[in-house]
ModelCIF file with pLDDT and N, C-alpha, C, O atoms, coordinates in Angstrom:
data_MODEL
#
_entry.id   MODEL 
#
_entity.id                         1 
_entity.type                       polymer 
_entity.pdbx_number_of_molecules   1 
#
_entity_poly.entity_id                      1 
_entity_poly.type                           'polypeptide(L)' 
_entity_poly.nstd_linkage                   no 
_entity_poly.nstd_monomer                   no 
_entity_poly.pdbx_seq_one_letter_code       
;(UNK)(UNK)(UNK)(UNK)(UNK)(UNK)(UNK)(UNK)(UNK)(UNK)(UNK)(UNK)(UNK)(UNK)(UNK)(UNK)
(UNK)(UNK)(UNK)(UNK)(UNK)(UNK)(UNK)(UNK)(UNK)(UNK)(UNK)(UNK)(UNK)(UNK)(UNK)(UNK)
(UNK)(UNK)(UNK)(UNK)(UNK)(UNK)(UNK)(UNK)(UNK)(UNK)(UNK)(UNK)(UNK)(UNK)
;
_entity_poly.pdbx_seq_one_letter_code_can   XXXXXXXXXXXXXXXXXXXXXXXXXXXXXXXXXXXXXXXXXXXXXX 
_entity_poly.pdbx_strand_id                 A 
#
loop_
_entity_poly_seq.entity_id 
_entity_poly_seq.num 
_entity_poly_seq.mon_id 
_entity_poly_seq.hetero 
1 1  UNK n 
1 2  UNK n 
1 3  UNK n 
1 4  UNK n 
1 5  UNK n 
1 6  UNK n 
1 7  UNK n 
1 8  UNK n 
1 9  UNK n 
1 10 UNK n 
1 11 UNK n 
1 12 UNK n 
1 13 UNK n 
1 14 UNK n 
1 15 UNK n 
1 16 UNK n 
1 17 UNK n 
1 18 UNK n 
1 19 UNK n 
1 20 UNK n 
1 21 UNK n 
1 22 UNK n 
1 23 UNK n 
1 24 UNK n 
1 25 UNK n 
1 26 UNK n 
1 27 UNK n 
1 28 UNK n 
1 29 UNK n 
1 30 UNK n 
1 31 UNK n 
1 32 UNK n 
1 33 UNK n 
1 34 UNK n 
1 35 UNK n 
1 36 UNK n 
1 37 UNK n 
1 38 UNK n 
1 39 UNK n 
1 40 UNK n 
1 41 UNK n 
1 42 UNK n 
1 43 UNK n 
1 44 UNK n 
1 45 UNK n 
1 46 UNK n 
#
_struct_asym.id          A 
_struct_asym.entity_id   1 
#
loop_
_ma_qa_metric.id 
_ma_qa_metric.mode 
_ma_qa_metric.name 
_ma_qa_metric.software_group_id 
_ma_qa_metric.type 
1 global pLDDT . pLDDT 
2 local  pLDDT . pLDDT 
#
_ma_qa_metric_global.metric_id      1 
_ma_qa_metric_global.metric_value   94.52 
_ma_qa_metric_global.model_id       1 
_ma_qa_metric_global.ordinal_id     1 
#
loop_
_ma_qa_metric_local.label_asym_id 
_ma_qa_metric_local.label_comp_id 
_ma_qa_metric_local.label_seq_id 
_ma_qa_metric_local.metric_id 
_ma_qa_metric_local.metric_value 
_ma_qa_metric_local.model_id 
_ma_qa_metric_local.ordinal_id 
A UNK 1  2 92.00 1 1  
A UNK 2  2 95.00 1 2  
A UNK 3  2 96.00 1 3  
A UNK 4  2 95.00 1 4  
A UNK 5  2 95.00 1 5  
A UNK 6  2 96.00 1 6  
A UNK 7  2 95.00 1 7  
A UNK 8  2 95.00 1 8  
A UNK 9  2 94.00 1 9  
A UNK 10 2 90.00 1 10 
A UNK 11 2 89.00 1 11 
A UNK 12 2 88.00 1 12 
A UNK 13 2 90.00 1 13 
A UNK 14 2 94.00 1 14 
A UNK 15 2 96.00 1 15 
A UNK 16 2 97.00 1 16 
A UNK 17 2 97.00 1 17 
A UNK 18 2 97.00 1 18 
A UNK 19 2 97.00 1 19 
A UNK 20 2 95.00 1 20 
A UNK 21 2 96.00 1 21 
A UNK 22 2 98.00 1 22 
A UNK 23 2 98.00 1 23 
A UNK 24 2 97.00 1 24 
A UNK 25 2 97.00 1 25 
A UNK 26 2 96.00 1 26 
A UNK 27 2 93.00 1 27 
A UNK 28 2 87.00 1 28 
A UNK 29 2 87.00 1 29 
A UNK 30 2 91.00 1 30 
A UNK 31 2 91.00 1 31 
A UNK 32 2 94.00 1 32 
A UNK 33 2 96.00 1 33 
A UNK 34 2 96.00 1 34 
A UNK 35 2 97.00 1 35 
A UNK 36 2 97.00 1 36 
A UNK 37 2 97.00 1 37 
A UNK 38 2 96.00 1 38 
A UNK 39 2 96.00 1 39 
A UNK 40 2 96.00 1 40 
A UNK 41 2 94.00 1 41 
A UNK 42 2 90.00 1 42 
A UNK 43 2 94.00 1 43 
A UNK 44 2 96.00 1 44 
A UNK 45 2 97.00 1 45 
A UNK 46 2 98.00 1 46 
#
loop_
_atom_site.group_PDB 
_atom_site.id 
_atom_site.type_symbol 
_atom_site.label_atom_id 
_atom_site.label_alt_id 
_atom_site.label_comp_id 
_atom_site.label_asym_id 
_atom_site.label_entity_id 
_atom_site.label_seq_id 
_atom_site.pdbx_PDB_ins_code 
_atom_site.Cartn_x 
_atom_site.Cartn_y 
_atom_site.Cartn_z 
_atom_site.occupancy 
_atom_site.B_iso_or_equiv 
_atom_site.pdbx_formal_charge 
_atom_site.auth_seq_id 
_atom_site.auth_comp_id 
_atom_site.auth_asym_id 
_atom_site.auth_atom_id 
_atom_site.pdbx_PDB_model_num 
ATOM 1   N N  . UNK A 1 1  ? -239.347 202.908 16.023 1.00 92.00 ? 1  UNK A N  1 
ATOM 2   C CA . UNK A 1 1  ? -239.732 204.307 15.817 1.00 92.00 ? 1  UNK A CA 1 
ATOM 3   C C  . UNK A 1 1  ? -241.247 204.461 15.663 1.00 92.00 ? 1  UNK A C  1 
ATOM 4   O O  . UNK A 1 1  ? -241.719 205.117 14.734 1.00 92.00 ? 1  UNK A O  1 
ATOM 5   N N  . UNK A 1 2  ? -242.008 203.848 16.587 1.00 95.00 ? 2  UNK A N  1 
ATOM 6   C CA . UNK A 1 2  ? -243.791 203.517 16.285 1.00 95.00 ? 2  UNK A CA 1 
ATOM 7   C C  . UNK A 1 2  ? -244.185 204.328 17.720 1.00 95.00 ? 2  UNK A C  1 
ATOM 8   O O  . UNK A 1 2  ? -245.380 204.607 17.624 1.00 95.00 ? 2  UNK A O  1 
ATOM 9   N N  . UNK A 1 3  ? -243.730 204.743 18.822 1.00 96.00 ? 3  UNK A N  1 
ATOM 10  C CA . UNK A 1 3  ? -243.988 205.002 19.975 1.00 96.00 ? 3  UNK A CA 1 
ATOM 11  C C  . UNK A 1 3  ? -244.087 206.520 20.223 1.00 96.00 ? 3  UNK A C  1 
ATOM 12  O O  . UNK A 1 3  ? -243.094 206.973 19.654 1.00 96.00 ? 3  UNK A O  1 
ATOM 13  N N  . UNK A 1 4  ? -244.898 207.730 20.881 1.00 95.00 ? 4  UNK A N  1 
ATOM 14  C CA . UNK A 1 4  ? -244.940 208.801 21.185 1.00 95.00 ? 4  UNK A CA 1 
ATOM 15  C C  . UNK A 1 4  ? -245.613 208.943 22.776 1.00 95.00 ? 4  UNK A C  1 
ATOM 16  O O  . UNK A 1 4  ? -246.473 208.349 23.426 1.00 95.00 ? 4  UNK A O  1 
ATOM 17  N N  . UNK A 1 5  ? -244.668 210.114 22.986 1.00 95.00 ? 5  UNK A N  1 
ATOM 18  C CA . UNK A 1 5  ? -245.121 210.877 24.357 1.00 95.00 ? 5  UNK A CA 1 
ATOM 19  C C  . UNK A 1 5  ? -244.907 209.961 25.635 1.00 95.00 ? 5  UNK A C  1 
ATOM 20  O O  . UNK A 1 5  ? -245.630 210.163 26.610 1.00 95.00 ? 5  UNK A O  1 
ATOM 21  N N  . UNK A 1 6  ? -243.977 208.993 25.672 1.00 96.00 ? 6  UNK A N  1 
ATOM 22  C CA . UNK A 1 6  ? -244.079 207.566 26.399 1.00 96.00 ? 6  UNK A CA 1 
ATOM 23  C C  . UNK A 1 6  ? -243.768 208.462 28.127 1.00 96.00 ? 6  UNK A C  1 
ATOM 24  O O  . UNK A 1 6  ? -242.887 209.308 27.977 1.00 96.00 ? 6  UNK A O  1 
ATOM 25  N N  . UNK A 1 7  ? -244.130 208.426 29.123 1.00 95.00 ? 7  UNK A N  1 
ATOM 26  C CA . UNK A 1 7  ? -244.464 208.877 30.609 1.00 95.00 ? 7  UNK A CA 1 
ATOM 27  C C  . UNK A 1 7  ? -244.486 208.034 31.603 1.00 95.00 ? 7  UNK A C  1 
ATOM 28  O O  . UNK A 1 7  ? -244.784 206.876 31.309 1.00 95.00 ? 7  UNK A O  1 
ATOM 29  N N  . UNK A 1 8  ? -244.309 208.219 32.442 1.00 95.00 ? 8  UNK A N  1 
ATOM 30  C CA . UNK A 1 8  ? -244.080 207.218 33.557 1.00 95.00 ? 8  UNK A CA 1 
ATOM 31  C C  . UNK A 1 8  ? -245.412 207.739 34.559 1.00 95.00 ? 8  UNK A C  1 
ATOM 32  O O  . UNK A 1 8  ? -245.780 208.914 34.549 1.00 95.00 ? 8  UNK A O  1 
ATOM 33  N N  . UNK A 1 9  ? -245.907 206.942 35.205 1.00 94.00 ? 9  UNK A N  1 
ATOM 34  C CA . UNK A 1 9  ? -246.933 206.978 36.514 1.00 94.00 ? 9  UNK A CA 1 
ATOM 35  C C  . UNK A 1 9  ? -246.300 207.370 37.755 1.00 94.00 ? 9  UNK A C  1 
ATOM 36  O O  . UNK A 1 9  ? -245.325 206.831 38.277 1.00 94.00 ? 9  UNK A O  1 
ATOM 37  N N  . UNK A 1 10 ? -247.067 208.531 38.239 1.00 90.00 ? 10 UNK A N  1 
ATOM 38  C CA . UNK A 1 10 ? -246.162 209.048 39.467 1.00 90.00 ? 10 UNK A CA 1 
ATOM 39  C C  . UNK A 1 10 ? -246.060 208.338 40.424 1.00 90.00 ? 10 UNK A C  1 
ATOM 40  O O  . UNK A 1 10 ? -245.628 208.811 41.475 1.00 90.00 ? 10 UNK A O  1 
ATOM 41  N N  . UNK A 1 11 ? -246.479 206.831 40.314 1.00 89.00 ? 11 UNK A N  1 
ATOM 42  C CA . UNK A 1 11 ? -246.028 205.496 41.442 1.00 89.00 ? 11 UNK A CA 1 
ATOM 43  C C  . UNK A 1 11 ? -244.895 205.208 41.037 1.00 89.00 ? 11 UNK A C  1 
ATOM 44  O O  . UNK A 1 11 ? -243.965 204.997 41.815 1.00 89.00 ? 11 UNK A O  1 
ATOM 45  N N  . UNK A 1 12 ? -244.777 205.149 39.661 1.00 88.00 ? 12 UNK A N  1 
ATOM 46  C CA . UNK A 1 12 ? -243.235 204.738 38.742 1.00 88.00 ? 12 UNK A CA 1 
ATOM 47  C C  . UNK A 1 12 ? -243.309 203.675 38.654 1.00 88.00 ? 12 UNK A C  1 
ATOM 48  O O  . UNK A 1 12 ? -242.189 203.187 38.505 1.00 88.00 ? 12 UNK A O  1 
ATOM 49  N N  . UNK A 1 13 ? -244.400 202.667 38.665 1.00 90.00 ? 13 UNK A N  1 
ATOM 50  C CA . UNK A 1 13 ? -245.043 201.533 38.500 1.00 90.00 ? 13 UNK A CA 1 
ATOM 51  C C  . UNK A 1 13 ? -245.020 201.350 37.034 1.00 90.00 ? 13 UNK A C  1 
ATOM 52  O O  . UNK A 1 13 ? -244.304 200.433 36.635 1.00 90.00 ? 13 UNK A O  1 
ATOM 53  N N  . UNK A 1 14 ? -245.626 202.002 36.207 1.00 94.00 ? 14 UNK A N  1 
ATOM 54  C CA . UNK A 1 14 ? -246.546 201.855 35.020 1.00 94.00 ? 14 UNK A CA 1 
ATOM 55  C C  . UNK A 1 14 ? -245.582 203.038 33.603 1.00 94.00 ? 14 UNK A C  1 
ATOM 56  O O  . UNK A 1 14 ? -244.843 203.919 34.042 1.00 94.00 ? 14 UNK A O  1 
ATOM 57  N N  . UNK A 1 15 ? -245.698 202.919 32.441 1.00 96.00 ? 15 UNK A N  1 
ATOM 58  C CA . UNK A 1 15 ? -245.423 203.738 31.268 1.00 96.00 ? 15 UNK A CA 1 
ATOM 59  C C  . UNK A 1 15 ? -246.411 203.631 30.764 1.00 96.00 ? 15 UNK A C  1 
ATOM 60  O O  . UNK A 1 15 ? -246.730 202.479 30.470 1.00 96.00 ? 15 UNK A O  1 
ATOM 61  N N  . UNK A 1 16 ? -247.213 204.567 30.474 1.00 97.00 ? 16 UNK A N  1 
ATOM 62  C CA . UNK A 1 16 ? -248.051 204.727 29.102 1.00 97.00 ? 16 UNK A CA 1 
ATOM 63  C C  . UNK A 1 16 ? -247.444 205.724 28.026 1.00 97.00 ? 16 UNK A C  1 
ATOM 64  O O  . UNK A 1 16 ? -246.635 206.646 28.128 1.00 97.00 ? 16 UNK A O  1 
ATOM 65  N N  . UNK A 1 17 ? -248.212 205.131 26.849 1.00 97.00 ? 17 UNK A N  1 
ATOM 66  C CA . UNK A 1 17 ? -247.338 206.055 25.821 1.00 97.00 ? 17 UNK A CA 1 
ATOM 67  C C  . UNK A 1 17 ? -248.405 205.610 24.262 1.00 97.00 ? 17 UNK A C  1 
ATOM 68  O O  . UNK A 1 17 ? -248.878 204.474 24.268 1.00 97.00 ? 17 UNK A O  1 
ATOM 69  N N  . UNK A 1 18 ? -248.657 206.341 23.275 1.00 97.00 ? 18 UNK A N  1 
ATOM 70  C CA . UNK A 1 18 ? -249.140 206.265 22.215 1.00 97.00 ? 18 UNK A CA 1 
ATOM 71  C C  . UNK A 1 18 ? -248.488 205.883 21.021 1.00 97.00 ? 18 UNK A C  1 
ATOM 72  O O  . UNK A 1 18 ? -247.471 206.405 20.565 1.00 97.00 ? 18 UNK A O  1 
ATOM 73  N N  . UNK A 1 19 ? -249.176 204.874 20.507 1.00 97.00 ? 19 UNK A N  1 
ATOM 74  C CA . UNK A 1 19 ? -249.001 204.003 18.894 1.00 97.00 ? 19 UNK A CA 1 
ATOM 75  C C  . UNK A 1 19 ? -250.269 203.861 18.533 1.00 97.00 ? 19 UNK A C  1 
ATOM 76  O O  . UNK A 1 19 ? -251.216 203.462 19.210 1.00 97.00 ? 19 UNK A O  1 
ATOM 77  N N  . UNK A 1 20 ? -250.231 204.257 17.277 1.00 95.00 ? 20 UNK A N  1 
ATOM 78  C CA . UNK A 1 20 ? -251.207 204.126 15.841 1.00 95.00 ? 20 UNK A CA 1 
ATOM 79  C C  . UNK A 1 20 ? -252.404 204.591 16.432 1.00 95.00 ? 20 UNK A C  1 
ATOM 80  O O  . UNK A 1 20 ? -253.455 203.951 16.420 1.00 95.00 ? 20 UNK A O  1 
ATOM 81  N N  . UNK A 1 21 ? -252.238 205.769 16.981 1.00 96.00 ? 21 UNK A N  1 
ATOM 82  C CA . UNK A 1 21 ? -253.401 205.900 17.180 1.00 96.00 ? 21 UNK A CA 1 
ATOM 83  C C  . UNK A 1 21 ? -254.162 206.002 18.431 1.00 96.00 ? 21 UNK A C  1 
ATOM 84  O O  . UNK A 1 21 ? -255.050 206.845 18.553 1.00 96.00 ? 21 UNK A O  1 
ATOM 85  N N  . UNK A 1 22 ? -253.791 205.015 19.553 1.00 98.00 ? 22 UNK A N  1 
ATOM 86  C CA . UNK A 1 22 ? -254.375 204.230 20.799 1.00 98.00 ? 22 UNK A CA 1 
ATOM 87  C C  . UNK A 1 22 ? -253.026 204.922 21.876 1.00 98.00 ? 22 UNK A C  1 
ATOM 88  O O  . UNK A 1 22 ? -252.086 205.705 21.740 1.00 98.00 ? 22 UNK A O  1 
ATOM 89  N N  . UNK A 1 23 ? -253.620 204.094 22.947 1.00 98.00 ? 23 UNK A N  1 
ATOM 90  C CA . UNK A 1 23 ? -252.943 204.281 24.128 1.00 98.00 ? 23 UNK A CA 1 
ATOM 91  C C  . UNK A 1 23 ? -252.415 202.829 25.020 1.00 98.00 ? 23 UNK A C  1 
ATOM 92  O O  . UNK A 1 23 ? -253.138 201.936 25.463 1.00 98.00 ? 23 UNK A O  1 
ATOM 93  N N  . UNK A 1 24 ? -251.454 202.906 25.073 1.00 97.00 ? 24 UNK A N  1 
ATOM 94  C CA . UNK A 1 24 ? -251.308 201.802 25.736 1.00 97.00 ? 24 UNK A CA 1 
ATOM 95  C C  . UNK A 1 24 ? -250.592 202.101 27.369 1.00 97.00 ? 24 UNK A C  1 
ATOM 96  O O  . UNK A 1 24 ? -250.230 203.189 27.819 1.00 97.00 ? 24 UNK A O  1 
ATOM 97  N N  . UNK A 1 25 ? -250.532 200.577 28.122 1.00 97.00 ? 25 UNK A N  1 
ATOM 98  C CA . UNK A 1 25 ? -249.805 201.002 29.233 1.00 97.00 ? 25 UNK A CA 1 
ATOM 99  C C  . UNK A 1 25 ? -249.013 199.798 29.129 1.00 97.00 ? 25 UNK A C  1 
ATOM 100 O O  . UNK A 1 25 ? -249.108 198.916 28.276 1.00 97.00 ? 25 UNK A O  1 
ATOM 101 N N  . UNK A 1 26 ? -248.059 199.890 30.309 1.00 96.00 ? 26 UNK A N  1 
ATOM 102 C CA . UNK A 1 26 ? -246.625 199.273 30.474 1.00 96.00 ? 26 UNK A CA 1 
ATOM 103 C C  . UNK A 1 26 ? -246.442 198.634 31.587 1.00 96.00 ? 26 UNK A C  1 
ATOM 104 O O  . UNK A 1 26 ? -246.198 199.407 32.512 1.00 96.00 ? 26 UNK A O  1 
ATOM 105 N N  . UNK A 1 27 ? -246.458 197.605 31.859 1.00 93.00 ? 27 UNK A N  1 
ATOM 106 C CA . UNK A 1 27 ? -245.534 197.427 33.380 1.00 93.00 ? 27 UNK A CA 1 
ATOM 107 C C  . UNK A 1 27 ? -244.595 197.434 33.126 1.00 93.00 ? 27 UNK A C  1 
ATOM 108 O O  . UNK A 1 27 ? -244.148 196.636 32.301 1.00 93.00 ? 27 UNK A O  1 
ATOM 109 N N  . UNK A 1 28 ? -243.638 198.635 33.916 1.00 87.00 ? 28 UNK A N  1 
ATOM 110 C CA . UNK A 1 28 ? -241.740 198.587 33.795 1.00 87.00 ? 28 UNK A CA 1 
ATOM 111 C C  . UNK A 1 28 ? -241.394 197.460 33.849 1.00 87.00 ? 28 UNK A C  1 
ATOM 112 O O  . UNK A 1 28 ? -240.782 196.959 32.906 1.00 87.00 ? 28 UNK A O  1 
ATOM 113 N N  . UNK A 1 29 ? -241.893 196.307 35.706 1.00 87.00 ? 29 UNK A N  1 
ATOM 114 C CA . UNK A 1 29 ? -241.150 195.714 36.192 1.00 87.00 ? 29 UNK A CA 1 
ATOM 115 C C  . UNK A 1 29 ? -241.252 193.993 34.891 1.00 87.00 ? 29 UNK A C  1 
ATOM 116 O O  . UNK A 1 29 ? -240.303 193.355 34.435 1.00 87.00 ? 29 UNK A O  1 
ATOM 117 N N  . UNK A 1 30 ? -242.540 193.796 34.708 1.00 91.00 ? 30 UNK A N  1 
ATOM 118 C CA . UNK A 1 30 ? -242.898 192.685 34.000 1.00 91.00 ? 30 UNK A CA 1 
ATOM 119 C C  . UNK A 1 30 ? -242.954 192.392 32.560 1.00 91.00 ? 30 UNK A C  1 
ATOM 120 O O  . UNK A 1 30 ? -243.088 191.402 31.840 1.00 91.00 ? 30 UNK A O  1 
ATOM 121 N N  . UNK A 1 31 ? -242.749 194.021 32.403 1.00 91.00 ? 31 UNK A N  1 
ATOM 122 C CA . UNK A 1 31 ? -243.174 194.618 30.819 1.00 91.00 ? 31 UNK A CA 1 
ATOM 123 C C  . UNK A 1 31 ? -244.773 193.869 30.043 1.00 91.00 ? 31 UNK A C  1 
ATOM 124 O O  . UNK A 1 31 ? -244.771 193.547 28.855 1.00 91.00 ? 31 UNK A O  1 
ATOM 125 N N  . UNK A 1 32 ? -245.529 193.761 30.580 1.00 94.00 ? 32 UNK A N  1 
ATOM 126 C CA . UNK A 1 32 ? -246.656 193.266 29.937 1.00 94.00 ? 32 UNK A CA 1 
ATOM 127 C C  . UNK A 1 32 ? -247.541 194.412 29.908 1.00 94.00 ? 32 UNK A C  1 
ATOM 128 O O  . UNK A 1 32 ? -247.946 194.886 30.970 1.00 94.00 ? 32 UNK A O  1 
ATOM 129 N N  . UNK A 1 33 ? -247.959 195.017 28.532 1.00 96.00 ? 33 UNK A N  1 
ATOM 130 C CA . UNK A 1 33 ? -248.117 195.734 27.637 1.00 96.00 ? 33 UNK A CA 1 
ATOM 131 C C  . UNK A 1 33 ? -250.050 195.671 27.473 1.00 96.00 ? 33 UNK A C  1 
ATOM 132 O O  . UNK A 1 33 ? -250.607 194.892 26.700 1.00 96.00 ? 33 UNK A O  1 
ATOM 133 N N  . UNK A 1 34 ? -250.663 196.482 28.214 1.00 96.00 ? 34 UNK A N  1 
ATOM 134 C CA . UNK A 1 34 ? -252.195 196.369 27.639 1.00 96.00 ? 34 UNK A CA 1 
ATOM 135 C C  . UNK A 1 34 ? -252.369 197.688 27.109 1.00 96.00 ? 34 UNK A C  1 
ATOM 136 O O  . UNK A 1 34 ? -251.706 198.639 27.524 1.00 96.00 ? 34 UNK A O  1 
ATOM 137 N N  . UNK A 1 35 ? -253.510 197.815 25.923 1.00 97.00 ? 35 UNK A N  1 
ATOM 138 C CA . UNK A 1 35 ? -253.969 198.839 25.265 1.00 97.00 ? 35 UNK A CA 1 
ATOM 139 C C  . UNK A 1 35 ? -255.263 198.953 25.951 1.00 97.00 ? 35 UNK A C  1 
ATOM 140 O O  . UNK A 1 35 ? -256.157 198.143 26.198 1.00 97.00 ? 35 UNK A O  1 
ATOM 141 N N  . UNK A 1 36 ? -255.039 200.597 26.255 1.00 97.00 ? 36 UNK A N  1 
ATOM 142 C CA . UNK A 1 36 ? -256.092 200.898 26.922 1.00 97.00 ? 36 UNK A CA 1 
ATOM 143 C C  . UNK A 1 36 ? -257.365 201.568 26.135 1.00 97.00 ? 36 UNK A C  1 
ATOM 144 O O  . UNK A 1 36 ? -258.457 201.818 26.646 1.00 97.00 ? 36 UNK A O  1 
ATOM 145 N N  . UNK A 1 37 ? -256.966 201.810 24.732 1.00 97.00 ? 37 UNK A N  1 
ATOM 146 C CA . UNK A 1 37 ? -257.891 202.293 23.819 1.00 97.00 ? 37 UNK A CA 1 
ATOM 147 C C  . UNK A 1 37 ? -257.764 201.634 22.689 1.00 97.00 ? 37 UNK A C  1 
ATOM 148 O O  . UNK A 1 37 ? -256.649 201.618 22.169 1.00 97.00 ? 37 UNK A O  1 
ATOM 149 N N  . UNK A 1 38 ? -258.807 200.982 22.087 1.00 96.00 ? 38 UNK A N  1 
ATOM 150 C CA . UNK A 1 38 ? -258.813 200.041 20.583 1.00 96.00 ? 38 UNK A CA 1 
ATOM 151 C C  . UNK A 1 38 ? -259.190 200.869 19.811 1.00 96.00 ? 38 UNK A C  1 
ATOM 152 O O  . UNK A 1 38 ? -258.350 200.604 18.951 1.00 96.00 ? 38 UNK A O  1 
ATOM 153 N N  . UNK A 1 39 ? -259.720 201.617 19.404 1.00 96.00 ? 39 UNK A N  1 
ATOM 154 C CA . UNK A 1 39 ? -260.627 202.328 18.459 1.00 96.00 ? 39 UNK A CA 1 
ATOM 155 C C  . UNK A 1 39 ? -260.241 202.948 17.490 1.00 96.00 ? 39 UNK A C  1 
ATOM 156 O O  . UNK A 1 39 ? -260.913 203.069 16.465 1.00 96.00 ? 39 UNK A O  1 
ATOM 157 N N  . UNK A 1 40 ? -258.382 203.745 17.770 1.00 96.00 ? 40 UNK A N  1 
ATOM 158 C CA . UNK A 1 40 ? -257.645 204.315 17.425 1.00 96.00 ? 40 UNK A CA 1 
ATOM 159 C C  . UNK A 1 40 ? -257.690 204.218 15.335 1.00 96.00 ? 40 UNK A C  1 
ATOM 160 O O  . UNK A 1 40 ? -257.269 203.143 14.908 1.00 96.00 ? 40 UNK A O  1 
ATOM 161 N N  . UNK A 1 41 ? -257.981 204.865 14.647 1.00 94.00 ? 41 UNK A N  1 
ATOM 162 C CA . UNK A 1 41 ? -257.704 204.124 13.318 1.00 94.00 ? 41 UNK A CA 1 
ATOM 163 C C  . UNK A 1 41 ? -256.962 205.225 12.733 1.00 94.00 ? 41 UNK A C  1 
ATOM 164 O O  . UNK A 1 41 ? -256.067 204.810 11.997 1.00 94.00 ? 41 UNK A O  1 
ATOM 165 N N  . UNK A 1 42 ? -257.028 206.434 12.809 1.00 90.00 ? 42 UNK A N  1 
ATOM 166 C CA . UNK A 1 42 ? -256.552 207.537 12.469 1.00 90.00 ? 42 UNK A CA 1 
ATOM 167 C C  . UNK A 1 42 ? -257.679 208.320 11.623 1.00 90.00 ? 42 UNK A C  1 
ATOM 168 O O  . UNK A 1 42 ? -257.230 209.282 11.000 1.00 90.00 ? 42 UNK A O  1 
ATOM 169 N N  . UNK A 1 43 ? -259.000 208.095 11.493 1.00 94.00 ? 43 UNK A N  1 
ATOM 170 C CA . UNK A 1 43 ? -260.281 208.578 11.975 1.00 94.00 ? 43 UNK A CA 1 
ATOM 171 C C  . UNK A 1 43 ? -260.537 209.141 13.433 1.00 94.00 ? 43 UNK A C  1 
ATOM 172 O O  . UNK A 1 43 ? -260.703 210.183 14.066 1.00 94.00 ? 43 UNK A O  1 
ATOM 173 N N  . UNK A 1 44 ? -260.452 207.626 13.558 1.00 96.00 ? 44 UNK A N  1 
ATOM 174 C CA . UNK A 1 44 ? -260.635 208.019 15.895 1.00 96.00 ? 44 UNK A CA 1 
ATOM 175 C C  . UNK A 1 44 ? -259.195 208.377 15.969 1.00 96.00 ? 44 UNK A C  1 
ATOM 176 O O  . UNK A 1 44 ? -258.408 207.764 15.248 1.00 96.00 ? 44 UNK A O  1 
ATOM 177 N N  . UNK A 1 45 ? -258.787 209.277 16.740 1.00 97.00 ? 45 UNK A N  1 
ATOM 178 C CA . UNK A 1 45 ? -257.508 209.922 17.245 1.00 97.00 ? 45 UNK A CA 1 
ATOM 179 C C  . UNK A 1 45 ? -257.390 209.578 18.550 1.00 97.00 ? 45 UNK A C  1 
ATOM 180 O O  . UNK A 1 45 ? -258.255 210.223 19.144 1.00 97.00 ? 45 UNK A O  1 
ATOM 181 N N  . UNK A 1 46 ? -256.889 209.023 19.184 1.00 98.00 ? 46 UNK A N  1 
ATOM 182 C CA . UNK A 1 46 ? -256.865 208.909 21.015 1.00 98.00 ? 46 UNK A CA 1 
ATOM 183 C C  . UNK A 1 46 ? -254.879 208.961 21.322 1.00 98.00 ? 46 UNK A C  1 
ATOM 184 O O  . UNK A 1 46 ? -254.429 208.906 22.466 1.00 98.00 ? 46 UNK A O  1 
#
């Protein structure tokens, strides 16, 4: 229950979706998971 707004890429390749703060993305097929924003603290909002 840590995950919001989770979306798919209109290739349908990719999920991004927001935790603590940050942004991350998804590969569906491999599931390997990079954050595309660090900064996030709940000061920084992304």
């Amino acid at each position: 229950s840590s995950l919001m707004f989770a979306k798919f890429s209109d290739n349908n390749q990719f999920v991004a979706y927001v935790k603590d703060f940050n942004i991350y993305k998804e590969n569906f097929k491999t599931g390997e998971i990079t954050p595309l924003t660090t900064d996030g603290t709940g000061a920084i909002i992304n």
